[in-house]
Protein backbone atom coordinates (compact mmCIF):
# COMPACT_ATOMS: atom_id res chain seq x y z
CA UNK A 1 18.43 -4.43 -26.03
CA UNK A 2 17.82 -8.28 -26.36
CA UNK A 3 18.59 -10.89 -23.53
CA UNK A 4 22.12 -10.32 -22.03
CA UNK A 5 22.90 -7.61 -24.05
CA UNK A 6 24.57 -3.96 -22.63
CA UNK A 7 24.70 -0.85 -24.87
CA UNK A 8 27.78 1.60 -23.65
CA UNK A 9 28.72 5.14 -24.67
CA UNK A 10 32.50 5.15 -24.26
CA UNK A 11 33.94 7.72 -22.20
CA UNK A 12 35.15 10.65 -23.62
CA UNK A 13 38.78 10.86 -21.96
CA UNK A 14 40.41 8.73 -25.09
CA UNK A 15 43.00 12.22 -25.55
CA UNK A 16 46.27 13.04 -25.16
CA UNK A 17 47.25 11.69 -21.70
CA UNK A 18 49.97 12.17 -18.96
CA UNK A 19 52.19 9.85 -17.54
CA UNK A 20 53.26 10.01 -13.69
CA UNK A 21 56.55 12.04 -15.17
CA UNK A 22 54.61 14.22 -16.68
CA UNK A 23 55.16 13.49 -20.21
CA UNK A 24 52.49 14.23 -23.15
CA UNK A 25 51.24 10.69 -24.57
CA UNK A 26 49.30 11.48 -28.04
CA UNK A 27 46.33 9.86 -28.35
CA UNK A 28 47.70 8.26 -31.01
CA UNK A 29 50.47 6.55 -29.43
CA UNK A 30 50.76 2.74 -29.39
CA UNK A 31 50.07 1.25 -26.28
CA UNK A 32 49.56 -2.27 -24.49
CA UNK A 33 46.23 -3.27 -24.69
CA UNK A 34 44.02 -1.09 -22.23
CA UNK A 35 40.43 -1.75 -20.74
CA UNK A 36 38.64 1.59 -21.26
CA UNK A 37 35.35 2.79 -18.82
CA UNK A 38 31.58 3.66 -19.95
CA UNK A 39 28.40 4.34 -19.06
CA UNK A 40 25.92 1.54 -19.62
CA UNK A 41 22.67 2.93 -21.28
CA UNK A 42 20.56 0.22 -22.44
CA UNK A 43 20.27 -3.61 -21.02
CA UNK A 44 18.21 -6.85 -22.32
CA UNK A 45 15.89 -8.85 -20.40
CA UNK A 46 18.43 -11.04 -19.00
CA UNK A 47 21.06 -9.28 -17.50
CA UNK A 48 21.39 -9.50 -13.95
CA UNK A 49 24.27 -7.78 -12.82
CA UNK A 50 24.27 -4.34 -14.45
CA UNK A 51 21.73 -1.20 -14.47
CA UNK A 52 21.37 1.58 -16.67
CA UNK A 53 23.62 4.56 -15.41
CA UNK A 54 26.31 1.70 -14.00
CA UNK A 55 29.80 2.63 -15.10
CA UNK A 56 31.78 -0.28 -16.50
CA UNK A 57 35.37 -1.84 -17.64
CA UNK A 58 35.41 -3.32 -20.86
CA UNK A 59 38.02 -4.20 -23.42
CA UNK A 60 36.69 -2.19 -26.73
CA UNK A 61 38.50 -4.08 -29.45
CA UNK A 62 36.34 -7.46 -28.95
CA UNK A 63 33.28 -5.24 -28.41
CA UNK A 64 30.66 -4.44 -31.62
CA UNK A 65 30.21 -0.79 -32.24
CA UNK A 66 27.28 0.62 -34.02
CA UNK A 67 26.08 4.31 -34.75
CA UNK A 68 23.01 5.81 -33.42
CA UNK A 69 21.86 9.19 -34.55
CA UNK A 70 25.69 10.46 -35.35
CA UNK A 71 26.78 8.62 -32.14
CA UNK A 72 28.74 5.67 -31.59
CA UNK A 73 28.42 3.11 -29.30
CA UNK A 74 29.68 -0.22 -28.15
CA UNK A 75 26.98 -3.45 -27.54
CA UNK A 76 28.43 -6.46 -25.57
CA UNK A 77 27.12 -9.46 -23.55
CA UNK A 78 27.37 -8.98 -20.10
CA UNK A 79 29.53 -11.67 -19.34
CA UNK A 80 32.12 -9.27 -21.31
CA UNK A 81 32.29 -6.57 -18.74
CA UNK A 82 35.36 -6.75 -16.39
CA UNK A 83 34.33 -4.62 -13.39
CA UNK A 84 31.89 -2.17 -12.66
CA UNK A 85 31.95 1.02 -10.98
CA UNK A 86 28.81 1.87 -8.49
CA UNK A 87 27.35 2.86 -5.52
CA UNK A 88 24.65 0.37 -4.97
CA UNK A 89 26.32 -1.82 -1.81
CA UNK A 90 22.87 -4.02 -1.94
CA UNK A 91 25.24 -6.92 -2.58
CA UNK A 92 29.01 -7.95 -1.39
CA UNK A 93 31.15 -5.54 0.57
CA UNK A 94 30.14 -2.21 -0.40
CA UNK A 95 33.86 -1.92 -1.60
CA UNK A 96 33.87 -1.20 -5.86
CA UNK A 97 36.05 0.06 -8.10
């Protein structure tokens, strides 16, 4: 990857899904907008906030998506990612998503 760029595989739970009642939402159904998680595995040279093996928030429809052997997967600036899910506490609280 090239200067502040992230590659992501997008997690796999994009299924049918549940709601708090208990109802069966297709995977097809039209929803709001959502932010979806992945796993970052590639960075460039200039991103400073995010490792390889970090789990991230992104919104996928302003994302590019390209296929790699069969696979797909998203690339996006860094400034693009909304939160990021880790254990490293070297910086802040210690308190992530």
């Amino acid at each position: 990857m090239l200067h502040d760029r992230v590659l992501v595989r997008m997690s796999g739970d994009d299924g049918e899904r549940r709601s708090s009642g208990g109802i069966v939402i297709p995977a097809t159904a039209q929803v709001a907008r959502r932010l979806n998680w992945g796993d970052v595995l590639g960075v460039g040279n200039n991103v400073r906030n995010v490792k390889v093996g970090d789990r991230v928030l992104f919104n996928p429809e302003e994302q590019h998506e390209v296929e790699i052997q069969g696979e797909a997967y998203l690339v996006m600036r860094e400034r693009d990612i909304h939160a990021m899910a880790s254990e490293r506490t070297e910086h802040g609280t210690g308190l992530y998503l």
